[in-house]
C-alpha atoms as a PDB file:
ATOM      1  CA  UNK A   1     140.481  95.102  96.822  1.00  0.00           C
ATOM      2  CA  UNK A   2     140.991  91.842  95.104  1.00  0.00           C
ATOM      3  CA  UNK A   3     144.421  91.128  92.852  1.00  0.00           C
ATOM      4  CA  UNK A   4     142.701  92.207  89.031  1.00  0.00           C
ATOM      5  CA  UNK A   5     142.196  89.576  87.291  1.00  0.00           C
ATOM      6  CA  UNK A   6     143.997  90.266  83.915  1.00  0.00           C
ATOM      7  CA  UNK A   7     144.779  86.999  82.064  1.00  0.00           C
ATOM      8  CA  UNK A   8     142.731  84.230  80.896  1.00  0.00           C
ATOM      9  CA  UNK A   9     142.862  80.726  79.897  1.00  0.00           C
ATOM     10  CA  UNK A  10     141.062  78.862  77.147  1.00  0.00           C
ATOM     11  CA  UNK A  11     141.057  75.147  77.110  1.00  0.00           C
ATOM     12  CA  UNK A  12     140.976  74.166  73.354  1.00  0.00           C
ATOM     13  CA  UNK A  13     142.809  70.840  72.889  1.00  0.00           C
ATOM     14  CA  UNK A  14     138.981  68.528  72.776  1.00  0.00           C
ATOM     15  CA  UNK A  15     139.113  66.213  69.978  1.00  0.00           C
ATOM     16  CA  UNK A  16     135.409  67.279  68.897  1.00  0.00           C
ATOM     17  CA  UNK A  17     134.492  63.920  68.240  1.00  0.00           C
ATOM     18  CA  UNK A  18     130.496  64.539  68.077  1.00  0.00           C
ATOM     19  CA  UNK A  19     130.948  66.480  65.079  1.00  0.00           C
ATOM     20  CA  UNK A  20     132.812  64.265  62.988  1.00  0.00           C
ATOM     21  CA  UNK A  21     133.062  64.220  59.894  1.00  0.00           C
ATOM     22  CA  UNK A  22     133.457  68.179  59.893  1.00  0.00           C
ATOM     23  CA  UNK A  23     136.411  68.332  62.713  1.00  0.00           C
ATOM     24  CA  UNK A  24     138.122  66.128  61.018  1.00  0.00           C
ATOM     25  CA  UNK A  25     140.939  68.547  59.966  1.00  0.00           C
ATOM     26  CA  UNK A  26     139.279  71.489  61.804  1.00  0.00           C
ATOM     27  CA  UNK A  27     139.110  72.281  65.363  1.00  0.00           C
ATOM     28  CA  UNK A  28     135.556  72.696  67.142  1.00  0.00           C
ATOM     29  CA  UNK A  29     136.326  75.609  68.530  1.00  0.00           C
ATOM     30  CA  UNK A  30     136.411  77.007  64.843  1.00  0.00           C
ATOM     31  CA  UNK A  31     132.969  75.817  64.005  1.00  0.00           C
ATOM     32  CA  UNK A  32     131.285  79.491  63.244  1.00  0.00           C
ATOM     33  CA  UNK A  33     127.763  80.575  65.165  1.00  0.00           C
ATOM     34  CA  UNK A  34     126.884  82.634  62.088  1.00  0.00           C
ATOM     35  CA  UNK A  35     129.880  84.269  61.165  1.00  0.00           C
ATOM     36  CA  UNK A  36     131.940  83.991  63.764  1.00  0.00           C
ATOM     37  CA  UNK A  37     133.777  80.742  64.637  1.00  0.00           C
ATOM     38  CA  UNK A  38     133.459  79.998  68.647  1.00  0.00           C
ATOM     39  CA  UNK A  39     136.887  80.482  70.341  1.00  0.00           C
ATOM     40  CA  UNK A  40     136.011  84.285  68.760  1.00  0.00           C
ATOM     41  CA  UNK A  41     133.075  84.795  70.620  1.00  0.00           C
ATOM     42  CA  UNK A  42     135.383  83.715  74.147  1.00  0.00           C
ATOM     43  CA  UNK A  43     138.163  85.681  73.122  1.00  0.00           C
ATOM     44  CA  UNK A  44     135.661  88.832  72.433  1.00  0.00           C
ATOM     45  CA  UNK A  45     133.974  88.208  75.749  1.00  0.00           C
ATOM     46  CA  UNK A  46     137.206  87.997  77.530  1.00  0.00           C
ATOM     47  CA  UNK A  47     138.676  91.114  76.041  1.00  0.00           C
ATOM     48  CA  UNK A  48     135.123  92.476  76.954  1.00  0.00           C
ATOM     49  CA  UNK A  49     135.915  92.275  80.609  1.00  0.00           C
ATOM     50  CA  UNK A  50     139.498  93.553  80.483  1.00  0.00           C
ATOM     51  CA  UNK A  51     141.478  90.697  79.868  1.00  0.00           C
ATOM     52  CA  UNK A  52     144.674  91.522  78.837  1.00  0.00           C
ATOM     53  CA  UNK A  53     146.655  87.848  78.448  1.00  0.00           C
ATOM     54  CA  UNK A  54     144.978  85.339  76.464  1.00  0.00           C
ATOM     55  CA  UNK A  55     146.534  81.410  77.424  1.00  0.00           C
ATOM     56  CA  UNK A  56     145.564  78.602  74.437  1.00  0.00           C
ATOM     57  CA  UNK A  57     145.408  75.347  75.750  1.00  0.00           C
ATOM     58  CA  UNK A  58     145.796  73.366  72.386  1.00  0.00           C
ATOM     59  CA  UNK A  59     146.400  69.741  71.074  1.00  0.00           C
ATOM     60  CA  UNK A  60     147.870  68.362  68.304  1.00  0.00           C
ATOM     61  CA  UNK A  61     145.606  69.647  64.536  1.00  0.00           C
ATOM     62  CA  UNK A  62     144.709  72.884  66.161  1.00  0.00           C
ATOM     63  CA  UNK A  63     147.345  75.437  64.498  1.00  0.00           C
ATOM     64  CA  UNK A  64     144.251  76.770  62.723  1.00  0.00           C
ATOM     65  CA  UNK A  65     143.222  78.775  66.052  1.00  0.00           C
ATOM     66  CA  UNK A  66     146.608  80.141  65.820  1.00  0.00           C
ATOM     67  CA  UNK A  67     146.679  81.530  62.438  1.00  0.00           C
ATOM     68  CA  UNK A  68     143.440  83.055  63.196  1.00  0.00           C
ATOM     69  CA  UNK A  69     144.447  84.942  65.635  1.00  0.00           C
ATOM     70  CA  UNK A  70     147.727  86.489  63.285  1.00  0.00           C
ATOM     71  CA  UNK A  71     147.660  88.523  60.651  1.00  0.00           C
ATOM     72  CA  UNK A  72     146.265  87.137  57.345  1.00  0.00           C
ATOM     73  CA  UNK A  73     148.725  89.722  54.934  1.00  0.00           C
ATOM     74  CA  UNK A  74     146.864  88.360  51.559  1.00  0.00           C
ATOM     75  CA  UNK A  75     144.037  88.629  52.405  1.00  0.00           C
ATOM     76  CA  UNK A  76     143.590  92.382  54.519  1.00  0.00           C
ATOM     77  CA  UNK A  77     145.554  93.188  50.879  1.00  0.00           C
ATOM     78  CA  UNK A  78     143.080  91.225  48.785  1.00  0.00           C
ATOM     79  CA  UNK A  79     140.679  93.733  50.506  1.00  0.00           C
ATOM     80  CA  UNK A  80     142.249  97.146  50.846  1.00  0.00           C
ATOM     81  CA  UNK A  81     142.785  96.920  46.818  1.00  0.00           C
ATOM     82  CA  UNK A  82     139.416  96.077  46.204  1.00  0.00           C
ATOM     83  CA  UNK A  83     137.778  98.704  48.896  1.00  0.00           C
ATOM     84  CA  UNK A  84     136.435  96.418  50.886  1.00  0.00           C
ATOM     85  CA  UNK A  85     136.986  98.422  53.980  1.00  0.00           C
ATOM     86  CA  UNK A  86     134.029  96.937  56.311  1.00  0.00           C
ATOM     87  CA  UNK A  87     135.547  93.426  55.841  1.00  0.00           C
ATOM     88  CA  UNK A  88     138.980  94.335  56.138  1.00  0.00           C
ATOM     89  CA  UNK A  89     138.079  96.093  59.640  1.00  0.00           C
ATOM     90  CA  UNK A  90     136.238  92.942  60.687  1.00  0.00           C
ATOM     91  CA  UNK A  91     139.691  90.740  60.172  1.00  0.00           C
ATOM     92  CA  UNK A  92     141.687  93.456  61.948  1.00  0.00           C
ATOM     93  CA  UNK A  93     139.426  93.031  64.927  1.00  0.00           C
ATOM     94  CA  UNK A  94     140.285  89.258  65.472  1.00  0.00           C
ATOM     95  CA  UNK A  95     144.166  90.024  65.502  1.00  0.00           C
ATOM     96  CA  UNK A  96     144.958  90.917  69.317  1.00  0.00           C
ATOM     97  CA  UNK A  97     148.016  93.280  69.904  1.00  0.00           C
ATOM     98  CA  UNK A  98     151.624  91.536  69.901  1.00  0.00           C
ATOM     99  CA  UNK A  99     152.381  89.710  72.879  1.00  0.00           C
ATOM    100  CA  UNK A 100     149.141  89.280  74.191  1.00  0.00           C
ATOM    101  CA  UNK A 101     149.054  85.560  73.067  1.00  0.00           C
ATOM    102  CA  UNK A 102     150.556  82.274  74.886  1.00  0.00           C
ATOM    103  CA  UNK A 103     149.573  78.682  73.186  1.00  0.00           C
ATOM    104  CA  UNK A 104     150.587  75.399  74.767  1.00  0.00           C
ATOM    105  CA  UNK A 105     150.017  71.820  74.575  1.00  0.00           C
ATOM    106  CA  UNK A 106     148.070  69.661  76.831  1.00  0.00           C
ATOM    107  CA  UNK A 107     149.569  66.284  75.443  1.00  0.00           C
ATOM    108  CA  UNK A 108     147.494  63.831  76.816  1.00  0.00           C
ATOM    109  CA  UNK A 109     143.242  64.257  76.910  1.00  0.00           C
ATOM    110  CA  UNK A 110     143.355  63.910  81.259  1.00  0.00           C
ATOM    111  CA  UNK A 111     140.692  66.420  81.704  1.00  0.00           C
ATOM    112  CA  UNK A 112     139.879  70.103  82.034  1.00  0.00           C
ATOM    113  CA  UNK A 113     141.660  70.494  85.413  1.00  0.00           C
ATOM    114  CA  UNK A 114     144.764  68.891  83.476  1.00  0.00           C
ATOM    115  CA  UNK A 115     144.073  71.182  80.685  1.00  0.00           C
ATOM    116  CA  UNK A 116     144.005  74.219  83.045  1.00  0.00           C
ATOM    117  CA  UNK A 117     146.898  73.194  84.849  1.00  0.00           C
ATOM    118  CA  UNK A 118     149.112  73.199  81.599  1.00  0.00           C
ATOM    119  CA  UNK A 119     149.077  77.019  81.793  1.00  0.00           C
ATOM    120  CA  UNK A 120     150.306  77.792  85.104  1.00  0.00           C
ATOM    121  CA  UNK A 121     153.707  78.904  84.356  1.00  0.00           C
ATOM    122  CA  UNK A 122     151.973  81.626  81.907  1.00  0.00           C
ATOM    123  CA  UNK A 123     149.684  82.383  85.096  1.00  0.00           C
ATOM    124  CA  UNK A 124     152.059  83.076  87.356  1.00  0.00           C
ATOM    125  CA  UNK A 125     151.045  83.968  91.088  1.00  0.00           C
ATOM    126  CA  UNK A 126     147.821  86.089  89.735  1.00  0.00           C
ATOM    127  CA  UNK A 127     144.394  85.083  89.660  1.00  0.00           C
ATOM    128  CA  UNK A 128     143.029  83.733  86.398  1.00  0.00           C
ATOM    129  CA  UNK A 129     139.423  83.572  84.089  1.00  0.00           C
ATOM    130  CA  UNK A 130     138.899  80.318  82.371  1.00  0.00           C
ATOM    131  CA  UNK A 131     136.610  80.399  79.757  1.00  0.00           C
ATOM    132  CA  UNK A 132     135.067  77.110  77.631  1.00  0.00           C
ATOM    133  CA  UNK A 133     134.285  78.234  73.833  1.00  0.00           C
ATOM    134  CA  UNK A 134     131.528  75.199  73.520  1.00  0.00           C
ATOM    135  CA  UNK A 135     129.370  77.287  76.497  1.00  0.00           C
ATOM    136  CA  UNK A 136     128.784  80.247  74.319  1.00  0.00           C
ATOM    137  CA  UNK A 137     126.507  82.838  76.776  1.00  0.00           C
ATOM    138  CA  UNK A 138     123.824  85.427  74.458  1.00  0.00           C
ATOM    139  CA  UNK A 139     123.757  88.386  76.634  1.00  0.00           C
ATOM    140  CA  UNK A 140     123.621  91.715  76.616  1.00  0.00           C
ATOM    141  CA  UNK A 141     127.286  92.047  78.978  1.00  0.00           C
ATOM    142  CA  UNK A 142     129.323  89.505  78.776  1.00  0.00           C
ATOM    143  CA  UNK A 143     129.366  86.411  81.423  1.00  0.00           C
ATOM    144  CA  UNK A 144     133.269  87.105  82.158  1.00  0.00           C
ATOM    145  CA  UNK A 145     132.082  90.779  82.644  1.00  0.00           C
ATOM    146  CA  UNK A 146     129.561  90.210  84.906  1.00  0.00           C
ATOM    147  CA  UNK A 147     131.361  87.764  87.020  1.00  0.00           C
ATOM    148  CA  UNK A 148     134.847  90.004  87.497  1.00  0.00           C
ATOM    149  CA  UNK A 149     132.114  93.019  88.695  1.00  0.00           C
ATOM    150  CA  UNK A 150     131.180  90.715  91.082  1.00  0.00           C
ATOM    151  CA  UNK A 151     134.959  89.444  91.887  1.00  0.00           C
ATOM    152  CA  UNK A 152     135.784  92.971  92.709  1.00  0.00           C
ATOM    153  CA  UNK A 153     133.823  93.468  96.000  1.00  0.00           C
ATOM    154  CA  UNK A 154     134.132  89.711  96.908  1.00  0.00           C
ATOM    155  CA  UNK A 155     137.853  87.906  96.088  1.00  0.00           C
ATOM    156  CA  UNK A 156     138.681  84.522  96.055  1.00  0.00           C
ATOM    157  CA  UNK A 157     137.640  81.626  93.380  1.00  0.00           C
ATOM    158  CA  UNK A 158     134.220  82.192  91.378  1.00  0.00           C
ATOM    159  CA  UNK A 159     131.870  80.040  88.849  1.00  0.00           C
ATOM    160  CA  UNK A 160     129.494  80.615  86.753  1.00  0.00           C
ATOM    161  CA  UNK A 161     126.261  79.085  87.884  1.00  0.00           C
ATOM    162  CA  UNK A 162     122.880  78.016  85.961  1.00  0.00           C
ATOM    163  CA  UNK A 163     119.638  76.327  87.104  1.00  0.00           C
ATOM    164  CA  UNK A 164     118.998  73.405  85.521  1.00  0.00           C
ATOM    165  CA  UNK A 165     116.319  70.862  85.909  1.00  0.00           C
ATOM    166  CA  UNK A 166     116.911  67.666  88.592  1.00  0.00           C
ATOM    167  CA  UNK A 167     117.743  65.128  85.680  1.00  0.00           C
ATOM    168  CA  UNK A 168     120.570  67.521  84.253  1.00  0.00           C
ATOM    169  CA  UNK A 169     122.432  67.424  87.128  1.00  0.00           C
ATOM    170  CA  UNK A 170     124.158  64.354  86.164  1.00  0.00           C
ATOM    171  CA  UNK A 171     126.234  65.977  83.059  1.00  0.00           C
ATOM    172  CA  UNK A 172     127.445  68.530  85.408  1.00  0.00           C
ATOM    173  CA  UNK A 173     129.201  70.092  88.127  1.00  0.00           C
ATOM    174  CA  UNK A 174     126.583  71.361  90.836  1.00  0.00           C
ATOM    175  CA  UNK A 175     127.282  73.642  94.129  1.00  0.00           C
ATOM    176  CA  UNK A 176     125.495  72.918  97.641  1.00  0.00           C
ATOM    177  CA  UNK A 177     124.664  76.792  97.949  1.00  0.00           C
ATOM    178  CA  UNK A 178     124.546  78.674 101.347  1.00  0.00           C
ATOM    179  CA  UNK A 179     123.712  82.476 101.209  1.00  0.00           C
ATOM    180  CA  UNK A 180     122.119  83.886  97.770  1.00  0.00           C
ATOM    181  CA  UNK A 181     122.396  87.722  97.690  1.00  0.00           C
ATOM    182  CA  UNK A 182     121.357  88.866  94.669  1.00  0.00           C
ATOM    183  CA  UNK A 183     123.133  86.862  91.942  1.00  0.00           C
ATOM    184  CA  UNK A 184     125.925  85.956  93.961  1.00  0.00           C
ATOM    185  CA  UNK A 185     125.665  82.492  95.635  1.00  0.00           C
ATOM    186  CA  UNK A 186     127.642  81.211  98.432  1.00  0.00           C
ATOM    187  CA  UNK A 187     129.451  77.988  97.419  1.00  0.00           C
ATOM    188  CA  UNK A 188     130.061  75.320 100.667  1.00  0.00           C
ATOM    189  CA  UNK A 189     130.074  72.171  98.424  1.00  0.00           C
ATOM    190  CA  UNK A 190     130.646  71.369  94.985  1.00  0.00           C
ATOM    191  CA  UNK A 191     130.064  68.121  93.581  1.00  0.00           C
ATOM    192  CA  UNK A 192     131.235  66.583  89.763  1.00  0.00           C
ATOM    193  CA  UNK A 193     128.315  65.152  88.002  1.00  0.00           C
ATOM    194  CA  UNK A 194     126.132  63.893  90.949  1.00  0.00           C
ATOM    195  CA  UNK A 195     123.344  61.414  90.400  1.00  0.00           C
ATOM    196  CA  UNK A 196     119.998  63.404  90.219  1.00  0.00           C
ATOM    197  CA  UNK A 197     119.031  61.732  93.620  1.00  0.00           C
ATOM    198  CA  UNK A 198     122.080  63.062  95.653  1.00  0.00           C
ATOM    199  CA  UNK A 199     122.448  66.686  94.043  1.00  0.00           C
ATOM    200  CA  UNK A 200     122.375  69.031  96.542  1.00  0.00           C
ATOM    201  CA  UNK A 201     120.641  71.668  94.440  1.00  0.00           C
ATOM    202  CA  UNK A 202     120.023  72.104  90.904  1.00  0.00           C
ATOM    203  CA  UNK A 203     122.303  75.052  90.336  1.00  0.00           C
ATOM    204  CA  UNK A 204     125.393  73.653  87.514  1.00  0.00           C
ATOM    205  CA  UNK A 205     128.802  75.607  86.586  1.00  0.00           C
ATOM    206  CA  UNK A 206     128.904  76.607  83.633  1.00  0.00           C
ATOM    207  CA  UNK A 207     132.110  76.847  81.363  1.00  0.00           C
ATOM    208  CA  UNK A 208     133.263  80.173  83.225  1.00  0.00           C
ATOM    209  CA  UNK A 209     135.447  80.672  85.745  1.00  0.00           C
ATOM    210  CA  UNK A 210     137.605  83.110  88.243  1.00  0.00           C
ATOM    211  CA  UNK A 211     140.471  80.916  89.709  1.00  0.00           C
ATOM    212  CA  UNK A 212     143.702  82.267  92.347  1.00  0.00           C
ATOM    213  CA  UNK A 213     146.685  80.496  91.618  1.00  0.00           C
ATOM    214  CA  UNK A 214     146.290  78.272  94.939  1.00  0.00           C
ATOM    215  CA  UNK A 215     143.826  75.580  92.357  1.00  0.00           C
ATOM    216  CA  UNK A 216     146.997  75.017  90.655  1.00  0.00           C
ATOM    217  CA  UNK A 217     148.911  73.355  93.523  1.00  0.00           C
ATOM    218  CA  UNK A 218     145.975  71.568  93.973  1.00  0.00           C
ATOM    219  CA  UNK A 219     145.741  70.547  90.586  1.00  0.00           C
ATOM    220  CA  UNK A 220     149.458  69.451  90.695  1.00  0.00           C
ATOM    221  CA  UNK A 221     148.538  66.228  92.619  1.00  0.00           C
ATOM    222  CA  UNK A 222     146.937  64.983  89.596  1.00  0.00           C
ATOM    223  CA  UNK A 223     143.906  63.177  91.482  1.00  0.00           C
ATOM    224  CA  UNK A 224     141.523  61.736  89.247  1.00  0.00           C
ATOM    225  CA  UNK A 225     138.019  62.126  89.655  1.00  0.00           C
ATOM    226  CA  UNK A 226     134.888  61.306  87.708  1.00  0.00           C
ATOM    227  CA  UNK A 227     135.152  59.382  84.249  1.00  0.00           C
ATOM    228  CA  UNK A 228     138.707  58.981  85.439  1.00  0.00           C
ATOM    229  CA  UNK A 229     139.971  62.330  84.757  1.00  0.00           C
ATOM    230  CA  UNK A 230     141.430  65.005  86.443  1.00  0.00           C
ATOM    231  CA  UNK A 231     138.603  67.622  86.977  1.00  0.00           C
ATOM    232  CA  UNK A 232     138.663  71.237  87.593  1.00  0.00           C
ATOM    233  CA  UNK A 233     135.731  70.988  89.865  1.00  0.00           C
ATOM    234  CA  UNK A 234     137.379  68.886  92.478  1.00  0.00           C
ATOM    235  CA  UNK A 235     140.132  71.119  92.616  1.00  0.00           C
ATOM    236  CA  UNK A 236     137.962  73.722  93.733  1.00  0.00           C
ATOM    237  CA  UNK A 237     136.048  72.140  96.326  1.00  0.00           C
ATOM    238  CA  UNK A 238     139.218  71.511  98.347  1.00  0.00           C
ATOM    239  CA  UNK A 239     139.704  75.071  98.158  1.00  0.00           C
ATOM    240  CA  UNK A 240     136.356  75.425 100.480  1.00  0.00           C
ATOM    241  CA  UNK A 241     137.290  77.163 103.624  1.00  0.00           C
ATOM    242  CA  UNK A 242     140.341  78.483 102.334  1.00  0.00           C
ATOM    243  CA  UNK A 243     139.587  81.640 100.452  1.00  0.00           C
ATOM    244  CA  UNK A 244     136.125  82.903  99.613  1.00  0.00           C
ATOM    245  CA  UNK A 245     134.458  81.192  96.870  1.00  0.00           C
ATOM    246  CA  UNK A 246     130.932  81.896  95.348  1.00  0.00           C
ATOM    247  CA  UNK A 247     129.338  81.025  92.397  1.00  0.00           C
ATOM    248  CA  UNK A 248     127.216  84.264  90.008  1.00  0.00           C
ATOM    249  CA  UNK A 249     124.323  83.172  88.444  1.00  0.00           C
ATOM    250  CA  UNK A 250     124.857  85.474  85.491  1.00  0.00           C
ATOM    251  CA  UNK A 251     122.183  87.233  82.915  1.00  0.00           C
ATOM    252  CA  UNK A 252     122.477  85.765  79.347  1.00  0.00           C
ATOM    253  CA  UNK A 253     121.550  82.368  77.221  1.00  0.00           C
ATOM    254  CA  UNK A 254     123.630  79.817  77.531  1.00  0.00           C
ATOM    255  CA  UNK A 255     123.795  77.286  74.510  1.00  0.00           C
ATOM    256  CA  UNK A 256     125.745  74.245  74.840  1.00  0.00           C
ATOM    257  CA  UNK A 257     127.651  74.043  71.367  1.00  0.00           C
ATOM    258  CA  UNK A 258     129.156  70.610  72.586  1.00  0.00           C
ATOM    259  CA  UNK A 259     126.469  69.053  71.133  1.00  0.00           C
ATOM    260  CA  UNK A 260     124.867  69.571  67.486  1.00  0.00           C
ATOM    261  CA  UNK A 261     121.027  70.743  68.645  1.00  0.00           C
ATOM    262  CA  UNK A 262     122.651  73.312  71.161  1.00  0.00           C
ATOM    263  CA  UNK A 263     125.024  74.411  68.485  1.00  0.00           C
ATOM    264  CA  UNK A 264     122.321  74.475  65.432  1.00  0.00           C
ATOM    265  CA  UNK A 265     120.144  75.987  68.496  1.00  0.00           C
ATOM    266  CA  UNK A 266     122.867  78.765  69.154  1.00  0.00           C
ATOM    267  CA  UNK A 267     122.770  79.848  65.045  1.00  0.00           C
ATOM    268  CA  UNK A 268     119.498  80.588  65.152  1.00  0.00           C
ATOM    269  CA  UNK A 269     119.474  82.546  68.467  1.00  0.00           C
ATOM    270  CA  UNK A 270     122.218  84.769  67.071  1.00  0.00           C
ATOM    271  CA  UNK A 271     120.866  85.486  63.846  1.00  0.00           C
ATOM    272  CA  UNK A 272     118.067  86.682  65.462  1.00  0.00           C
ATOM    273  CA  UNK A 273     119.705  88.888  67.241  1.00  0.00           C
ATOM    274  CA  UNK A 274     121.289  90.781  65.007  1.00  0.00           C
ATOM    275  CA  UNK A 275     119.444  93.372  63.031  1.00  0.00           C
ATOM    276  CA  UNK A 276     120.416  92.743  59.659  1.00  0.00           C
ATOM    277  CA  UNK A 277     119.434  89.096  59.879  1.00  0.00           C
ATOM    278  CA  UNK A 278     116.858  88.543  62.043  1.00  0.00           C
ATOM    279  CA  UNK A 279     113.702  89.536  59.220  1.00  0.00           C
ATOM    280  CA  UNK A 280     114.797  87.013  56.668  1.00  0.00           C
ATOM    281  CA  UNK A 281     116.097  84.513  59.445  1.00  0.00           C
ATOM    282  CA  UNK A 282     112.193  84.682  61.100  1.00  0.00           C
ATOM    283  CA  UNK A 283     110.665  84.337  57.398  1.00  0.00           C
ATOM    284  CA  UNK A 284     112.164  80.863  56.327  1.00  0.00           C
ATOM    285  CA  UNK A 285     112.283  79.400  59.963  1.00  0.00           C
ATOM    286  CA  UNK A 286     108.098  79.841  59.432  1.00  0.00           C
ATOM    287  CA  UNK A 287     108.298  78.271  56.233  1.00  0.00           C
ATOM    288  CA  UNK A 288     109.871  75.493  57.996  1.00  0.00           C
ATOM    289  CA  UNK A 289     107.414  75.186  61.581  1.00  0.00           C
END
């Protein structure tokens, strides 16, 4: 039986540049899909699966994630007074339990395998879920969920994985597959950003993953790979051979809120989605077609 995995790191120091003006003074990751501002949704998803540690990743202007996450004492007695009970449930819901929250700062922008490596010494020797709030996943169990499952009969390191089409390959990491059983897919290569003629398949990671604490020695050399960074993805592939490692082509809708048409595209998915939206959400979107 594999080590559980029980903690979880979210990389959340990005500058957000693409939506300037509005992340000026706010953090991306606190741009709301609906109601809900997007490192919620990861959180959720992570607490979904049974993750009990959650490790922020931050950057300088992003103590608004933290307050988030703590107790807002005006406001839950703003709306006790006034009997707004539903409300007042929904901010008790965001607040983990004490303890169960690490932040630290990556201080220079090297990268998501820099990022990740920042929170080894709150990882330990266990494995660890990494989880990107700008790929949020629509599904009925969570990505994380669905991918630890599948970490429980098979060990070692685990991504999420995606089909995309030939020309996307080039804005992501893609996986030379060997045996596909089911979801699961065996990983023997792993590539950052290939050019669409050298891909060797058209199956991307996707901002979820199930690391053992091995990819942070690795990560410790500080070898920069593509766009000069340090990248998570070439960690891994040196980890080939070493340990199992597969890749889960999970069930869900992945929206890339990175970029403004995959994060207006994400709104409107979750509105209709939810019950008490999705009527009046289908109504003006005809006015509009």
């Amino acid at each position: 039986m594999p080590v559980p995995v029980r903690k979880a790191i979210f990389p959340v120091g990005g500058l957000g540049t693409r939506f300037l003006p509005a992340t000026k003074s706010m953090p991306k990751e606190m741009l709301t899909v609906v109601d809900k501002p997007l490192i919620q949704y990861a959180v959720d998803e992570a607490r979904e699966a049974g993750i009990e540690e959650l490790i922020f990743i931050t950057g300088r202007g992003k103590a608004a994630i933290e307050d988030h996450f703590d107790h807002a004492y005006e406001l839950q007695d703003m709306l006790a007074a006034r009997g707004k009970d539903e409300a007042l449930r929904l901010v008790k819901e965001t607040i983990p339990a004490p303890g169960q929250l690490a932040f630290t700062r990556q201080q220079e922008p090297l990268g998501l395998g820099h990022a990740v490596w920042c929170g080894r010494n709150f990882v330990g020797s266990e494995p660890v879920a990494v989880l990107l709030a700008d790929d949020l996943i629509l599904s009925e169990k969570g990505c994380l969920k669905q991918m630890i499952e599948a970490y429980n009969q098979v060990g070692g390191n685990m991504v999420a994985l995606m089909e995309v089409s030939r020309e996307q390959t080039a804005s992501y990491g893609v996986v030379k597959p060997g045996d596909i059983t089911d979801r699961l897919v065996e990983v023997r290569g792993l590539v950052e950003k290939p050019k669409p003629s050298e891909a060797p398949s058209n199956l991307a990671v996707i901002g979820r993953y199930i690391l053992q604490p091995k990819v942070f020695e690795d990560l410790g050399r500080m070898e920069k790979g593509a766009g000069g960074e340090i990248q998570l993805t070439d960690a891994l592939a040196r980890q080939l051979g070493l340990q199992p490692f597969n890749g889960y082509l999970f069930e869900g809708r992945r929206f890339d809120c990175g970029n403004k048409v995959g994060f207006l595209e994400a709104n409107i998915a979750f509105a209709l989605d939810r019950p008490d939206m999705r009527d009046d959400v289908t109504a003006f979107l005809r006015a509009y077609v």
